[in-house]
C-alpha atoms as a PDB file:
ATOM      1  CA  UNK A   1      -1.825  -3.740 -42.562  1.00  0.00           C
ATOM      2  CA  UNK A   2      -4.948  -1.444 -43.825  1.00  0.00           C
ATOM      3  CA  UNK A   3      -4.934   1.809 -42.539  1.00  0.00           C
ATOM      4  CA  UNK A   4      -8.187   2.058 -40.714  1.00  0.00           C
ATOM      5  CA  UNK A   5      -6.308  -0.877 -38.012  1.00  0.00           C
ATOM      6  CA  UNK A   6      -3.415   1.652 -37.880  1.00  0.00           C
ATOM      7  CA  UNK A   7      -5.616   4.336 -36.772  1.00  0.00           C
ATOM      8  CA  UNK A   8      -7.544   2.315 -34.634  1.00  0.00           C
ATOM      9  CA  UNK A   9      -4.355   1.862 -32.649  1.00  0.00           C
ATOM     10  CA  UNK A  10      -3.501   4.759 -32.734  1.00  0.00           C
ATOM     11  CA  UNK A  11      -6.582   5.830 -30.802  1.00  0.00           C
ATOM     12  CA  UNK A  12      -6.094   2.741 -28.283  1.00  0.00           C
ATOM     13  CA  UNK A  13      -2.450   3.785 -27.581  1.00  0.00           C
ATOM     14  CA  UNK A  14      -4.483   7.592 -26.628  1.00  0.00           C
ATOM     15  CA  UNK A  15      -6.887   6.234 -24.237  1.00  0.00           C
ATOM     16  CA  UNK A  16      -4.005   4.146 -22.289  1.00  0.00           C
ATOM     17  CA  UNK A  17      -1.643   7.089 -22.321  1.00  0.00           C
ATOM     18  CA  UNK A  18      -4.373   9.087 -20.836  1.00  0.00           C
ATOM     19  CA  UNK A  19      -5.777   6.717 -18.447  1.00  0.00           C
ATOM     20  CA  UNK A  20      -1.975   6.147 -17.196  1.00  0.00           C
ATOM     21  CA  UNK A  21      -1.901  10.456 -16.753  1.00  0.00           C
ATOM     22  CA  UNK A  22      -4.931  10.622 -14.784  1.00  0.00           C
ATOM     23  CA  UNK A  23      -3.436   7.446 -12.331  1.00  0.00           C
ATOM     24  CA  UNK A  24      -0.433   9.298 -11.801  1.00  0.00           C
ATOM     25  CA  UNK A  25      -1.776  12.182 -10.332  1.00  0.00           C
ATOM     26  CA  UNK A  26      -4.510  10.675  -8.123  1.00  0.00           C
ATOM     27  CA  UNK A  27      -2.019   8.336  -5.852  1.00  0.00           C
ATOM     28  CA  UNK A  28      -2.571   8.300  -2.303  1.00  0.00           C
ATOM     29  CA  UNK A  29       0.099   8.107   0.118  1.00  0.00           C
ATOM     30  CA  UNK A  30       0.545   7.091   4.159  1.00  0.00           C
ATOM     31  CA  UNK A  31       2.876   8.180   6.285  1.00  0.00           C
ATOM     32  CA  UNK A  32       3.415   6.763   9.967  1.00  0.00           C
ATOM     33  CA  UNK A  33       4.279   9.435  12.437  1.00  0.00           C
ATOM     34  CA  UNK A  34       6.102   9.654  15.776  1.00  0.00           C
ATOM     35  CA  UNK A  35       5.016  11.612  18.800  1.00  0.00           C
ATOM     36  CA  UNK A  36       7.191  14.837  19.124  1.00  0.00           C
ATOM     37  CA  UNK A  37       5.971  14.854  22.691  1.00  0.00           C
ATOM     38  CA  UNK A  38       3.582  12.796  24.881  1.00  0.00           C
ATOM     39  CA  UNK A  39       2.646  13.255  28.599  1.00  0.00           C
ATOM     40  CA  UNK A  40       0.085  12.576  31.636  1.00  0.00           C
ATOM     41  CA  UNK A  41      -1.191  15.128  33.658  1.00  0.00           C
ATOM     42  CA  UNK A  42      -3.097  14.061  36.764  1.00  0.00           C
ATOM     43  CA  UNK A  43      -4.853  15.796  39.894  1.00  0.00           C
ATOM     44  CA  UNK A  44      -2.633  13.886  42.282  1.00  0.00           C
ATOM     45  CA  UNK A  45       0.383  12.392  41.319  1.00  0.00           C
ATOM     46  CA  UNK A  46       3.397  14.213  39.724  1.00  0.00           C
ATOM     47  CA  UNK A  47       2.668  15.578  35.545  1.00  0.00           C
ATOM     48  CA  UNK A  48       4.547  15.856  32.704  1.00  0.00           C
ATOM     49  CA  UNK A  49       7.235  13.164  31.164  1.00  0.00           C
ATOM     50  CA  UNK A  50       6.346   9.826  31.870  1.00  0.00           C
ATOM     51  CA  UNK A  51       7.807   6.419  30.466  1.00  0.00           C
ATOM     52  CA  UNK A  52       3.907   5.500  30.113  1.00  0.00           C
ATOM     53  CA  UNK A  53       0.593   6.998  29.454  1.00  0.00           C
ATOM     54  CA  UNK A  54      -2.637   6.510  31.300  1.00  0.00           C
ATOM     55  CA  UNK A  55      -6.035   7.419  31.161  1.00  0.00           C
ATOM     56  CA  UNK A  56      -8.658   7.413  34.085  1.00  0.00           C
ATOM     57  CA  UNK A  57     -10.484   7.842  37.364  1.00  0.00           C
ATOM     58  CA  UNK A  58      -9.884   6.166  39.945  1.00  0.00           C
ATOM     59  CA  UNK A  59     -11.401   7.125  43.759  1.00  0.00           C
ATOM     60  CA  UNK A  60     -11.529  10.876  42.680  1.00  0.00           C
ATOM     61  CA  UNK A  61      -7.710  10.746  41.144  1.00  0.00           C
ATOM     62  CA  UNK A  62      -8.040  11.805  37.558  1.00  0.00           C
ATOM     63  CA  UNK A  63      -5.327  10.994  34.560  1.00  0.00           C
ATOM     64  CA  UNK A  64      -5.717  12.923  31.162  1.00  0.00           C
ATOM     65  CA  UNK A  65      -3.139  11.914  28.285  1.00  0.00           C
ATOM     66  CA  UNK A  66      -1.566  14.493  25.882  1.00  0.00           C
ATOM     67  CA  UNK A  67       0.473  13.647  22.695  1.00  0.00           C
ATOM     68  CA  UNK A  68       1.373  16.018  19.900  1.00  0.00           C
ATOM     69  CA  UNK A  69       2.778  15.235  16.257  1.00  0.00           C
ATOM     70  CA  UNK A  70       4.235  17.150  13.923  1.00  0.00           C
ATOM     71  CA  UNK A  71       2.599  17.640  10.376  1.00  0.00           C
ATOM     72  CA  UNK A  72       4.991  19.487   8.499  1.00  0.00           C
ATOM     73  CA  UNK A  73       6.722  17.089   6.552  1.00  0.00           C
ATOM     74  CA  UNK A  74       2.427  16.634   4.915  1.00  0.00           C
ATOM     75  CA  UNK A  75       1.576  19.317   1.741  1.00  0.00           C
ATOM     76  CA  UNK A  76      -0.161  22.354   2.751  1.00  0.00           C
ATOM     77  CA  UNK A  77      -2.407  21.405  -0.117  1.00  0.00           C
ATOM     78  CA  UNK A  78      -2.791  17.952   0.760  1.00  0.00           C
ATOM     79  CA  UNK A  79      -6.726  16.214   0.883  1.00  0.00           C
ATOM     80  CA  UNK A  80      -7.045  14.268   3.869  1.00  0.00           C
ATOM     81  CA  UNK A  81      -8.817  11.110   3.289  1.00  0.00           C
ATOM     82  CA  UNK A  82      -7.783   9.616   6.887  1.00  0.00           C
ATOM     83  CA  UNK A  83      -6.246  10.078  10.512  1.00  0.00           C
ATOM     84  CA  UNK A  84      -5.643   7.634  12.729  1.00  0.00           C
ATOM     85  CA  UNK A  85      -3.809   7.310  16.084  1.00  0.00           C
ATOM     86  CA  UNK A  86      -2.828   4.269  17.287  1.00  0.00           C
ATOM     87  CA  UNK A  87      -1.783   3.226  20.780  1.00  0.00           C
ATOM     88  CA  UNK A  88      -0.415  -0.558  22.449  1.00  0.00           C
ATOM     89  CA  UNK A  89      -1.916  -0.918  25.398  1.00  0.00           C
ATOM     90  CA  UNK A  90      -0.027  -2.169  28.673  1.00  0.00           C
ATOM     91  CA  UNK A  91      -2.311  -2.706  31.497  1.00  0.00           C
ATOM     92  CA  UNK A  92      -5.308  -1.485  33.144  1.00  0.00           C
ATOM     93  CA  UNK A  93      -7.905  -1.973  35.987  1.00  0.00           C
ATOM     94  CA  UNK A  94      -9.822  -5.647  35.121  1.00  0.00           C
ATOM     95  CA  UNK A  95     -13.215  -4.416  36.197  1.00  0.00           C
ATOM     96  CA  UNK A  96     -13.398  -0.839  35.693  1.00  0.00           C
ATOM     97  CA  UNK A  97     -14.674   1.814  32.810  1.00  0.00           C
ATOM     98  CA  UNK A  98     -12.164   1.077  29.789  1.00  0.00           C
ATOM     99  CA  UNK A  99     -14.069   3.638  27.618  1.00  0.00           C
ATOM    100  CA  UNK A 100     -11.244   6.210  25.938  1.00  0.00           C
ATOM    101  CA  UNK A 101     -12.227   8.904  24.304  1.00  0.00           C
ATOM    102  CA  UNK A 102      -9.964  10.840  22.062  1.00  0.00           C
ATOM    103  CA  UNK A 103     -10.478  14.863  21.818  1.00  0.00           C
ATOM    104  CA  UNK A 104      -9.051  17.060  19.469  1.00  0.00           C
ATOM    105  CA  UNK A 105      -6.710  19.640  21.817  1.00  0.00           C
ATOM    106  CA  UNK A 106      -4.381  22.603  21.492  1.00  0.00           C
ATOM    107  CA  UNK A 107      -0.988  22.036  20.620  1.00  0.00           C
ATOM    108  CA  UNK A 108       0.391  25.211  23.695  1.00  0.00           C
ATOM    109  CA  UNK A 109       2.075  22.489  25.810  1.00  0.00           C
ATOM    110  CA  UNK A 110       5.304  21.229  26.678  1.00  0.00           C
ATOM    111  CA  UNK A 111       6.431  18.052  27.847  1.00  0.00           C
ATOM    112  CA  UNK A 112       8.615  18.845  30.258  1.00  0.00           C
ATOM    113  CA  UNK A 113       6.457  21.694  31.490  1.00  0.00           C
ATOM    114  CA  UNK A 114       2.500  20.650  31.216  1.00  0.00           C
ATOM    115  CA  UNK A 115       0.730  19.925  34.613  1.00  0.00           C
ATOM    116  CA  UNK A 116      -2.889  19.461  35.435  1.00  0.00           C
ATOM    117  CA  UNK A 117      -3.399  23.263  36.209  1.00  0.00           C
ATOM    118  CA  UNK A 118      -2.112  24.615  33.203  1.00  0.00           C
ATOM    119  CA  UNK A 119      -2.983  21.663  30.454  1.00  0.00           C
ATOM    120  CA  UNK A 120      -4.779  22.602  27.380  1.00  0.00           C
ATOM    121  CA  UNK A 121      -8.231  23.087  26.698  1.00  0.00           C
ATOM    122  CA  UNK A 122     -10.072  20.270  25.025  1.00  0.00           C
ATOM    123  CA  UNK A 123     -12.408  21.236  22.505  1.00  0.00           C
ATOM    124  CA  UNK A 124     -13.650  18.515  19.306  1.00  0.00           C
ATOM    125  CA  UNK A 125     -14.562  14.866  20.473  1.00  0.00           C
ATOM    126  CA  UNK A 126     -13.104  12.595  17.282  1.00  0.00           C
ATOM    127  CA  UNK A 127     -13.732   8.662  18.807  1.00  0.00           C
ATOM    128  CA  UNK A 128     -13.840   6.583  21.567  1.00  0.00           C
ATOM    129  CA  UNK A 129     -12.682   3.067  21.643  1.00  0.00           C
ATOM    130  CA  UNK A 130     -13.323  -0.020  24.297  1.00  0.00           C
ATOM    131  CA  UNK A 131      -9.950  -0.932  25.554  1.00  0.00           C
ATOM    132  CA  UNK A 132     -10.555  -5.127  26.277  1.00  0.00           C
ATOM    133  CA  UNK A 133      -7.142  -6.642  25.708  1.00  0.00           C
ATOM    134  CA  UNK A 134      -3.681  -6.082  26.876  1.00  0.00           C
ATOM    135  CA  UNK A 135      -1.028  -5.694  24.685  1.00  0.00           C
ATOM    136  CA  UNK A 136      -2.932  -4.745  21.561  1.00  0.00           C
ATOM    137  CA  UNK A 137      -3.044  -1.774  19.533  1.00  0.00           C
ATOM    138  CA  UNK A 138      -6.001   0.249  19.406  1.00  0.00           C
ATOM    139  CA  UNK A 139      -7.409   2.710  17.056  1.00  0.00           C
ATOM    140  CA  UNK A 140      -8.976   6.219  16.911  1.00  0.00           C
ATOM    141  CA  UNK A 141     -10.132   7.991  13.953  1.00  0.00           C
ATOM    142  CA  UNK A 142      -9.277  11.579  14.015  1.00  0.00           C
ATOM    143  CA  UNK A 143      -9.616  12.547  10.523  1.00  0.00           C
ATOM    144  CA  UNK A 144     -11.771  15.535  12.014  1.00  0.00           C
ATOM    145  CA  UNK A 145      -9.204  16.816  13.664  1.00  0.00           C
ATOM    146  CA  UNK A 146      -7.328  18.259  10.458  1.00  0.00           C
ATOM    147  CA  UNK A 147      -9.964  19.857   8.167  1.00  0.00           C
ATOM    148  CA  UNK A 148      -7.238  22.728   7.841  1.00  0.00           C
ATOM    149  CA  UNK A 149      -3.645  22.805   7.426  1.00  0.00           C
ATOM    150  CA  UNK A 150      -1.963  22.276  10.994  1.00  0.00           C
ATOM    151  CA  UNK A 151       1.955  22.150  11.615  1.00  0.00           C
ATOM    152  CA  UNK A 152       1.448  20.222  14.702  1.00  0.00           C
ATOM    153  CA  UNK A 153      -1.585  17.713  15.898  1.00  0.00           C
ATOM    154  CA  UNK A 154      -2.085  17.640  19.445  1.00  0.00           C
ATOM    155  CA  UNK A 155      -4.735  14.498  20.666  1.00  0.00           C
ATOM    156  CA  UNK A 156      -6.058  14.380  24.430  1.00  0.00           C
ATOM    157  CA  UNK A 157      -7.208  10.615  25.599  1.00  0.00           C
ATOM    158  CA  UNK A 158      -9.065  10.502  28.764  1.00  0.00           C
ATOM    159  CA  UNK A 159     -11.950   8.303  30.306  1.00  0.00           C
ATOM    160  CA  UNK A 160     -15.583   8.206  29.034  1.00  0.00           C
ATOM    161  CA  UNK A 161     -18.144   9.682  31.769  1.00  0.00           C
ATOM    162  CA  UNK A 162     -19.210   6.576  33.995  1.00  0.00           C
ATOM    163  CA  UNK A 163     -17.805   4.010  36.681  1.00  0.00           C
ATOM    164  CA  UNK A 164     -14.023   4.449  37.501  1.00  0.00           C
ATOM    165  CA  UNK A 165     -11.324   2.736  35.566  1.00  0.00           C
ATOM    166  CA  UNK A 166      -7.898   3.499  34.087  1.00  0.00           C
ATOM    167  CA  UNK A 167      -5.958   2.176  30.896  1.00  0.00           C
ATOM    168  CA  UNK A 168      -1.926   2.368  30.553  1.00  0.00           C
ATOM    169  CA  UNK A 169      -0.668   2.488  27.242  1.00  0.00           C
ATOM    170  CA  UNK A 170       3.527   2.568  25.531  1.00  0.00           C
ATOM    171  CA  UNK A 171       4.484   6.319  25.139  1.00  0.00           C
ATOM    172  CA  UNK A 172       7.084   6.748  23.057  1.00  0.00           C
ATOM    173  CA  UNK A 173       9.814   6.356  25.194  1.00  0.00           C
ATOM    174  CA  UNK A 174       9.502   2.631  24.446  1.00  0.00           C
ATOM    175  CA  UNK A 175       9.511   0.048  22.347  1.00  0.00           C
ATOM    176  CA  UNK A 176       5.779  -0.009  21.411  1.00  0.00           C
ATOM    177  CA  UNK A 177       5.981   3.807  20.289  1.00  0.00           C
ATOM    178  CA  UNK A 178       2.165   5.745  19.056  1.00  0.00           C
ATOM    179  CA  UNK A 179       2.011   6.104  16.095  1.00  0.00           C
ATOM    180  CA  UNK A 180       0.133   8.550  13.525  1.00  0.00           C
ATOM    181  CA  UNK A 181      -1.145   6.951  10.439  1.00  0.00           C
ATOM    182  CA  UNK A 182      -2.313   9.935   7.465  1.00  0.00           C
ATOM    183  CA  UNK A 183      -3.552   8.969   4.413  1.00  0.00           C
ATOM    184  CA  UNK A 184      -3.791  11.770   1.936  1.00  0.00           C
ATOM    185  CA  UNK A 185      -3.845  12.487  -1.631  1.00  0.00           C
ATOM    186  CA  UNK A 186      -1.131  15.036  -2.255  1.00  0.00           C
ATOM    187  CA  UNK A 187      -1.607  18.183  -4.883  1.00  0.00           C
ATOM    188  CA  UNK A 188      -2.335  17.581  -8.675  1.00  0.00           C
ATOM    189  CA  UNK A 189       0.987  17.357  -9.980  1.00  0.00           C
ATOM    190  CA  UNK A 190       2.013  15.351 -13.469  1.00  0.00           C
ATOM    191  CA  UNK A 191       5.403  14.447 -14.390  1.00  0.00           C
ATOM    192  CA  UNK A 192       6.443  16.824 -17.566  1.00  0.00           C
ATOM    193  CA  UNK A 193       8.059  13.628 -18.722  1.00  0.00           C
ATOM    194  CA  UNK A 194       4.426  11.335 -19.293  1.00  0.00           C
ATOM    195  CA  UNK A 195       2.653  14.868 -19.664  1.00  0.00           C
ATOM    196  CA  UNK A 196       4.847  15.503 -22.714  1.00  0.00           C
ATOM    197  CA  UNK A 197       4.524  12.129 -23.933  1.00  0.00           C
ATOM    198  CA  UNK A 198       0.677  11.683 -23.619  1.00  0.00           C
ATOM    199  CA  UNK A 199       0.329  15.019 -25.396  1.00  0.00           C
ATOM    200  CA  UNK A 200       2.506  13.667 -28.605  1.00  0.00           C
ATOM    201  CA  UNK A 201       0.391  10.579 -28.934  1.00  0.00           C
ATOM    202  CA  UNK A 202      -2.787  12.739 -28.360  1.00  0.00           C
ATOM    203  CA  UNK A 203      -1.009  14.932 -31.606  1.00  0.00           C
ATOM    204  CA  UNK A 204      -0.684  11.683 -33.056  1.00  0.00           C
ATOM    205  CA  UNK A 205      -4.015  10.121 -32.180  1.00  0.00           C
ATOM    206  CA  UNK A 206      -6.170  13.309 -33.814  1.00  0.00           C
ATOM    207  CA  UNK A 207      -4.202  13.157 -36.836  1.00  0.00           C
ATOM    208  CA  UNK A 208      -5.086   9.340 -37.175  1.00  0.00           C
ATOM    209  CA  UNK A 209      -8.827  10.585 -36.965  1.00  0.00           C
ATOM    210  CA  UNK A 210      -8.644  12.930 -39.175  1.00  0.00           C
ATOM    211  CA  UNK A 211      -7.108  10.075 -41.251  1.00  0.00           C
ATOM    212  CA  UNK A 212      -9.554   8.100 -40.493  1.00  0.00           C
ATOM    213  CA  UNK A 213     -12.324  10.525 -41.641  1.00  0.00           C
ATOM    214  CA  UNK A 214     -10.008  11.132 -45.099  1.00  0.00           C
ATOM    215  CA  UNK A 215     -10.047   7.395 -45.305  1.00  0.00           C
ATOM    216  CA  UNK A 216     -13.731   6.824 -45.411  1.00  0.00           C
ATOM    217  CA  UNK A 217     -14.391  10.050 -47.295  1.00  0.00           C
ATOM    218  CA  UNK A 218     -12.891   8.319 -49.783  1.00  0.00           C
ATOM    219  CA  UNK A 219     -14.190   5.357 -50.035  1.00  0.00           C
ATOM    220  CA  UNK A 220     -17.203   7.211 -50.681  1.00  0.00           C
ATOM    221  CA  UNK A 221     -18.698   6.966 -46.977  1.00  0.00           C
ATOM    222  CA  UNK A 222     -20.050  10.219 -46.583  1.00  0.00           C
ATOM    223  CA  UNK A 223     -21.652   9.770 -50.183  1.00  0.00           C
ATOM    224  CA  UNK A 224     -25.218  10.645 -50.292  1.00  0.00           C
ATOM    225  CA  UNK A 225     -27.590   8.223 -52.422  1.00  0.00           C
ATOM    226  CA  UNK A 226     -28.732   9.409 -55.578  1.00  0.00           C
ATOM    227  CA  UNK A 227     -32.198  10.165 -55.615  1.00  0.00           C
ATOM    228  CA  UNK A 228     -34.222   8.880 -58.662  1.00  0.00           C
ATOM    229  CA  UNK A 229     -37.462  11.204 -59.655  1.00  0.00           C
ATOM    230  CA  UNK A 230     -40.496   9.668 -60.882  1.00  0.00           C
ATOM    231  CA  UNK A 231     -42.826  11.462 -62.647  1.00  0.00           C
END
């Protein structure tokens, strides 16, 4: 085999190394969370641990949802690329207001403990979603909800301003459990193992160039053209 196909390998054998480098630190990973605690706090009826959440207004009775993960198990460093709670609905009022809003809230609150007088403040609006079917899952995005490093994510669901309505969803006391799906790149981080092994066929690759270079130099490809005067 001439050498100029040996170095010409060589250099192909670089590029894939290196493109296989770079891969290996941009993967993305999902992870699924669990509520650590869920609850519904209303104006009239008994708060705190229920066996189901709802959301509504109903003839001046108001329901507000609260349900808090727990992040630590995500890098500190971690880039969020996506958040996304999802809840299986259970029932609701047929001709009322299924508009639920999801709102960033703070994570003070206990399940056993939270009421409607002392429930946490709701600050960030993230989505709102039409609830239309029963037993489906539904989706909010609440990627806005950690543009910083949080231990715990706590979301409040409660019903868009307009006509009455309610919506019952599975807390996680059953089968049909919420769930918290994060998508995130984690930190920059290559395996010694590949990074020692691109940076030997790198070694390898630049000396094949600089072979490559000898190669031509002798062959007489860097020769200049003599130059015949004419007087």
């Amino acid at each position: 085999m001439e050498c100029k196909y040996i170095v010409w390998m060589s250099l192909l054998v670089v590029f894939i190394c290196q493109f296989a480098l770079i891969s290996s630190t941009n993967a993305t990973e999902i992870i699924t969370l669990e509520p650590i605690a869920d609850a519904t706090v209303s104006n009239f009826a008994a708060s705190g641990n229920n066996t189901e959440l709802k959301v509504g207004l109903l003839s001046g009775v108001a329901w507000v949802t609260y349900i808090m993960f727990d992040l630590s198990n995500i890098p500190s460093n971690a880039i969020m690329e996506s958040v996304k709670l999802k809840l299986k609905s259970k029932t609701f009022f047929l001709e009322g207001n299924k508009y639920v809003r999801a709102l960033n809230s703070s994570t003070e609150w206990i399940e056993d403990e939270i009421t409607w007088d002392n429930k946490p403040e709701r600050d960030r609006w993230l989505d709102t979603e039409w609830v239309e079917l029963m037993k489906e899952w539904y989706v909010w995005d609440c990627t806005w909800a950690l543009t910083s490093k949080r231990e715990k994510l706590s979301i409040a669901l409660e019903l868009s301003s307009g006509m009455d309505g309610y919506v019952v969803f599975y807390s996680r006391e059953s089968e049909y459990k919420p769930q918290l799906e994060v998508k995130y790149s984690p930190p920059s981080k290559i395996d010694p193992t590949l990074e020692a092994i691109a940076t030997v066929v790198a070694v390898i690759g630049l000396i094949g160039v600089l072979y490559l270079v000898y190669y031509l130099w002798k062959r007489g490809f860097f020769k200049l053209p003599k130059v015949t005067r004419t007087y």
